[in-house]
Protein backbone atom coordinates (compact mmCIF):
# COMPACT_ATOMS: atom_id res chain seq x y z
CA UNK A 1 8.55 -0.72 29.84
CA UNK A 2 7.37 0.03 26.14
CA UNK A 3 6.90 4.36 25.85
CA UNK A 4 6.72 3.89 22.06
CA UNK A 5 3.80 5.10 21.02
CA UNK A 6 1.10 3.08 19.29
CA UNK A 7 -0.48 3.38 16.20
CA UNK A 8 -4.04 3.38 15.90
CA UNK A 9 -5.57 1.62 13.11
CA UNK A 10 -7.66 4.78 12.51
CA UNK A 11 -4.76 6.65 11.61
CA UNK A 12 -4.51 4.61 8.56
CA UNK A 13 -8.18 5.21 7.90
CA UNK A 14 -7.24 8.69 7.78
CA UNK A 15 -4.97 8.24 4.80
CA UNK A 16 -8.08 6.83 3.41
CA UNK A 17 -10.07 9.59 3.62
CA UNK A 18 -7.77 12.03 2.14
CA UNK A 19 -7.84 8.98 -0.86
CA UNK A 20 -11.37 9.83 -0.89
CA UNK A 21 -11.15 13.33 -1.57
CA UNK A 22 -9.14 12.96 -4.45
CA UNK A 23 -12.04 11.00 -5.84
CA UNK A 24 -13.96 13.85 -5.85
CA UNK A 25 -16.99 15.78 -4.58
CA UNK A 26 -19.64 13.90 -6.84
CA UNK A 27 -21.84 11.87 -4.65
CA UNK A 28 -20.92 13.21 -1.33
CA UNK A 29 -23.75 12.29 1.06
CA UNK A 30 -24.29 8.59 -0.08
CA UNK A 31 -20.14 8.18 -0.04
CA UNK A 32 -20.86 9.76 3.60
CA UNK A 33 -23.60 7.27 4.53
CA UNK A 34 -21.29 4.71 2.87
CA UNK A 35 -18.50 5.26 4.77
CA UNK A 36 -20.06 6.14 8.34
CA UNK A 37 -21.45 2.50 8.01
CA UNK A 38 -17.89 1.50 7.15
CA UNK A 39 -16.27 3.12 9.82
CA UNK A 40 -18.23 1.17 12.32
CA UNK A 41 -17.60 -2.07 10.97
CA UNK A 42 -14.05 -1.47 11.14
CA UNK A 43 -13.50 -0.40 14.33
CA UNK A 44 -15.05 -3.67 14.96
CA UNK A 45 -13.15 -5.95 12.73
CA UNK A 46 -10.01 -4.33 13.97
CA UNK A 47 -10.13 -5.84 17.38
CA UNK A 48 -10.85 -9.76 15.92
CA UNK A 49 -7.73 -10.46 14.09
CA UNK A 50 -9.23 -13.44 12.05
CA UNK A 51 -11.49 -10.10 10.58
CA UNK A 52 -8.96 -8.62 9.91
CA UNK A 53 -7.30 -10.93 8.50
CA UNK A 54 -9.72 -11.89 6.09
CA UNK A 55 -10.67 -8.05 5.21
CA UNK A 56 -6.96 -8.15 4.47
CA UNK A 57 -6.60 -11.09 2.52
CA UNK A 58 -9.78 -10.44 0.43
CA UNK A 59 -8.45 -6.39 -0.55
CA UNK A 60 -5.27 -8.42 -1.74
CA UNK A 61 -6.95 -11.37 -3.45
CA UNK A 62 -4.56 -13.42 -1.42
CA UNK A 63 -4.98 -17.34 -0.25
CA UNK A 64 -2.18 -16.03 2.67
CA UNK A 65 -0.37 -14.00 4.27
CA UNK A 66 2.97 -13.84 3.02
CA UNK A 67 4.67 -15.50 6.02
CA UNK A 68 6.26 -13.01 8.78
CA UNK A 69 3.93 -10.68 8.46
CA UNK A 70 1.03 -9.73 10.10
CA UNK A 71 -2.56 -8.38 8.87
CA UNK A 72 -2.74 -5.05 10.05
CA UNK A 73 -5.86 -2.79 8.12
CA UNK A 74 -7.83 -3.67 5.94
CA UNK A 75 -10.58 -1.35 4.53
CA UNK A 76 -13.02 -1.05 1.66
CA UNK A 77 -15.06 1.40 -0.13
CA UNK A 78 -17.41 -0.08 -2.81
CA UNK A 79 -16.27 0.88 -5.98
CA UNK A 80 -14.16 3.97 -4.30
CA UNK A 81 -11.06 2.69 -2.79
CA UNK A 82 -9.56 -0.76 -0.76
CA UNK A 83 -6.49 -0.47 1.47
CA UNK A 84 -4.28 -3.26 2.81
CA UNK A 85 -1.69 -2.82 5.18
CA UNK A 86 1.05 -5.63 6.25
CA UNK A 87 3.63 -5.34 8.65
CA UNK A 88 5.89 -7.69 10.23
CA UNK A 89 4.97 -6.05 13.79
CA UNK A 90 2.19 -7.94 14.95
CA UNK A 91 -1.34 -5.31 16.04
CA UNK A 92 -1.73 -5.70 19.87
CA UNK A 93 -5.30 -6.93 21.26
CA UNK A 94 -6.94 -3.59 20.71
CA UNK A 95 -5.85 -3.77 16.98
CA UNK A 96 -2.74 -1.44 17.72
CA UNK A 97 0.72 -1.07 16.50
CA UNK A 98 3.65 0.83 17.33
CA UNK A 99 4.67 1.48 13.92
CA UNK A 100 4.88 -0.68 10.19
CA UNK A 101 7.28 -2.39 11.70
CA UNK A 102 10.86 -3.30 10.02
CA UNK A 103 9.23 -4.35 6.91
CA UNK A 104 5.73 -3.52 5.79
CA UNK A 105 3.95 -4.17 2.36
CA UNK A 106 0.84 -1.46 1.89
CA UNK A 107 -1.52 -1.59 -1.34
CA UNK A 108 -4.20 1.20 -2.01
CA UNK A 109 -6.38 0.46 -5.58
CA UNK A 110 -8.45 3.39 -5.82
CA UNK A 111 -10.31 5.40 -8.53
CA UNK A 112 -7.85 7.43 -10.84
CA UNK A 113 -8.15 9.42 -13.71
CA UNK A 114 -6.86 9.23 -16.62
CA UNK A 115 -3.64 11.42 -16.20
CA UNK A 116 -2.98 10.03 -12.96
CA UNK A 117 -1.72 6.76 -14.91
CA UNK A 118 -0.20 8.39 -17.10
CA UNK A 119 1.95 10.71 -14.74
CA UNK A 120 2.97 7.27 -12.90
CA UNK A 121 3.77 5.51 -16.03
CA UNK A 122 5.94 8.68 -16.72
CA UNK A 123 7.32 8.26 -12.95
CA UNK A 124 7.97 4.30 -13.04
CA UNK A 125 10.03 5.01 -16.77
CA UNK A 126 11.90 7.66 -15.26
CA UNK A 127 10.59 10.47 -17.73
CA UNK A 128 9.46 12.73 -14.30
CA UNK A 129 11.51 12.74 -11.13
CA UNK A 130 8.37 12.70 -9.00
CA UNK A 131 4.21 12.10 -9.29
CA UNK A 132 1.66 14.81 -8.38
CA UNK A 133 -0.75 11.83 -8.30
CA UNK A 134 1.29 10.13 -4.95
CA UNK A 135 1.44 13.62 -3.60
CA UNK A 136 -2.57 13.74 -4.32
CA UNK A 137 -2.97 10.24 -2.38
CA UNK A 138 -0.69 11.58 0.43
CA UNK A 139 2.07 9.80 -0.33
CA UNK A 140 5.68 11.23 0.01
CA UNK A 141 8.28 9.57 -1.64
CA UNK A 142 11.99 11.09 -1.17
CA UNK A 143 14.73 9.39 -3.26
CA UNK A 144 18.25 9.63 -2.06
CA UNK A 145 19.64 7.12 -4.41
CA UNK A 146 17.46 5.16 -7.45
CA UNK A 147 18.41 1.29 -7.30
CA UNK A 148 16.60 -0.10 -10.14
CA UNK A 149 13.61 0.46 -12.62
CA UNK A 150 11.96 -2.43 -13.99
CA UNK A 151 8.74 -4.09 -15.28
CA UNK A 152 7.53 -7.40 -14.34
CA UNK A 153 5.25 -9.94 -16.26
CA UNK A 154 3.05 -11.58 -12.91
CA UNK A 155 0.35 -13.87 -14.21
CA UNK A 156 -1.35 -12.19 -16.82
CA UNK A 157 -0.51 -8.55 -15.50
CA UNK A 158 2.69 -6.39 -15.61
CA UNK A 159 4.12 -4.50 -12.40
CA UNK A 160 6.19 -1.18 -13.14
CA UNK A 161 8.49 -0.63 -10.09
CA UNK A 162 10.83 1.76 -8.67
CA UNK A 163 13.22 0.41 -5.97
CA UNK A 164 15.53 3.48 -3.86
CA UNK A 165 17.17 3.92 -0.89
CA UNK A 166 15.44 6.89 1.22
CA UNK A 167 12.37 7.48 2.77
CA UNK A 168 8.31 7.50 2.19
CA UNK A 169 5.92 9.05 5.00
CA UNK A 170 2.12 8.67 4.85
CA UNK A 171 -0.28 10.99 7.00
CA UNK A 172 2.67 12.12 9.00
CA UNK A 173 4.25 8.74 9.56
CA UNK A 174 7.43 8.42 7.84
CA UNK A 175 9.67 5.42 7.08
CA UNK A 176 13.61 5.09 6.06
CA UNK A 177 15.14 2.33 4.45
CA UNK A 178 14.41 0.40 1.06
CA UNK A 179 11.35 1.10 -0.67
CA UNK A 180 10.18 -0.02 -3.93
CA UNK A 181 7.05 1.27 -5.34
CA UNK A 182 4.46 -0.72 -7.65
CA UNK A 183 1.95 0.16 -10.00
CA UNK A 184 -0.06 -3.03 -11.09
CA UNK A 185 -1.62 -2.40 -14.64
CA UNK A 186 -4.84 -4.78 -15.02
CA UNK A 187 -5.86 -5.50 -18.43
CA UNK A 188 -8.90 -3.75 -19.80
CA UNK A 189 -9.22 -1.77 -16.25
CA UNK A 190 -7.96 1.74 -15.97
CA UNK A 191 -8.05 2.01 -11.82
CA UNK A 192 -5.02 2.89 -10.03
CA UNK A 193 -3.52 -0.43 -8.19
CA UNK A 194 -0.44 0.75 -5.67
CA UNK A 195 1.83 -1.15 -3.61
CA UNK A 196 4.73 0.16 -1.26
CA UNK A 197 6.92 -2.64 -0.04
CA UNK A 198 9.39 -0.95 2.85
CA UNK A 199 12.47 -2.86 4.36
CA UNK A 200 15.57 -1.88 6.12
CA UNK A 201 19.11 -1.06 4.05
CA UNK A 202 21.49 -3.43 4.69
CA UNK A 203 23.80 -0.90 3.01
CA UNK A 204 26.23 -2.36 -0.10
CA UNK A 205 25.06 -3.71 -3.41
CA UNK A 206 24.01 -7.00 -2.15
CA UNK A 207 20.43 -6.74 -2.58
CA UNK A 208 18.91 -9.92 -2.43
CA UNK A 209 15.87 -11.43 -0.40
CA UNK A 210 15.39 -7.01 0.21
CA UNK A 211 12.33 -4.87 -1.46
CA UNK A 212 14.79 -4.02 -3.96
CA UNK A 213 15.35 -7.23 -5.67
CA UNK A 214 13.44 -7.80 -8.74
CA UNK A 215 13.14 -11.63 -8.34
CA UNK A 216 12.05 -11.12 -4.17
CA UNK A 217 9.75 -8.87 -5.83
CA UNK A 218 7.96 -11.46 -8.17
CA UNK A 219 7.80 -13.59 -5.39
CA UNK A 220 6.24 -11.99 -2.87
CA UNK A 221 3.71 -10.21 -5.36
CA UNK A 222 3.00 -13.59 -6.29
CA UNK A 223 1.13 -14.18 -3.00
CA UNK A 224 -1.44 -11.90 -4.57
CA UNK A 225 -4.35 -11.47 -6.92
CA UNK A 226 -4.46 -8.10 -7.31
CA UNK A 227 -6.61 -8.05 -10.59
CA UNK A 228 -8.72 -10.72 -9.50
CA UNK A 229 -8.38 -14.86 -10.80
């Protein structure tokens, strides 16, 4: 008998909402309106997992899912915010999981101002030991030993990464292992593209095929479009 308990895709909603608020105030009741009508349709799409699939696919600008994992949310805000989760735990019939899983991949590209890139930039180069702007989106990142630091050329766009060994927790869900944080930099487009790519340690230096290889890194960021065709 299973007592773990599950995760309800609305929990990762949640994360979006707090996303929302550090959007600001400005337009309130139409984002409301917006996002009421949003809610619905993803409670619905949760519970068809070719919808969510294809919510998932279409947030990541993605052909597939990378194989052994699983479409888990998927959720959109016009011109506000999209959110993509991916976890090798497959959601049960009800859209459920019991956690991210060993591994998990989750991308957020939201509205940003202008010193939020540049406080990440700072972050990624290693001239800050931490980012308000995750803290602002939620996001908890807790370092007990930096791996590597790195920028990647993908297809017309560069990827700034951080790979450690510790542990990230979103919304009160936390997660220890490997984690390498992303921040995709579209040209000519000043939005705020994150990806957290989670795995377990297998402990040594021998990194490969793990979140915190660079060339596992261009590869499975290569199953995505993340600043379009």
């Amino acid at each position: 008998m299973n007592n773990q308990k599950k995760t309800s895709p609305w929990v990762w909603v949640g994360i979006g909402c707090l996303l929302m608020v550090v959007v600001g105030m400005a337009g309130l009741a139409t984002l409301g309106y917006v996002g009421y009508r949003k809610a619905k349709q993803f409670g619905e799409d949760m519970k068809d997992p070719r919808a969510r699939e294809a919510k998932v696919k279409a947030v990541l600008g993605a052909e597939a899912i990378p194989e052994g994992y699983h479409a888990v949310v998927g959720f959109s805000i016009p011109f506000v915010m999209d959110m993509a989760i991916l976890s090798d735990e497959e959601p049960g019939k009800d859209g459920q999981t019991h956690d991210l899983g060993e591994r998990s991949f989750i991308y957020m590209n939201l509205l940003s101002q202008g010193k939020d890139q540049q406080e990440l930039r700072e972050f990624f180069e290693g001239k800050r030991d931490d980012a308000e702007a995750l803290r602002r989106a939620n996001i908890h990142v807790r370092s007990r030993e930096i791996l590597k630091r790195g920028v990647i050329d993908q297809g017309g766009h560069k990827i700034l990464y951080l790979s450690q060994r510790g542990d990230v927790s979103m919304h009160g869900r936390r997660r220890e292992g490997l984690t390498t944080t992303m921040l995709v930099q579209c040209p000519r487009d000043s939005r705020m593209r994150m990806g957290i790519w989670l795995g377990p340690d297998p402990g040594g230096t021998d990194l490969a095929n793990t979140p915190a290889d660079e060339a596992a890194i261009k590869t499975f960021m290569g199953h995505f479009k993340p600043c379009g065709s």
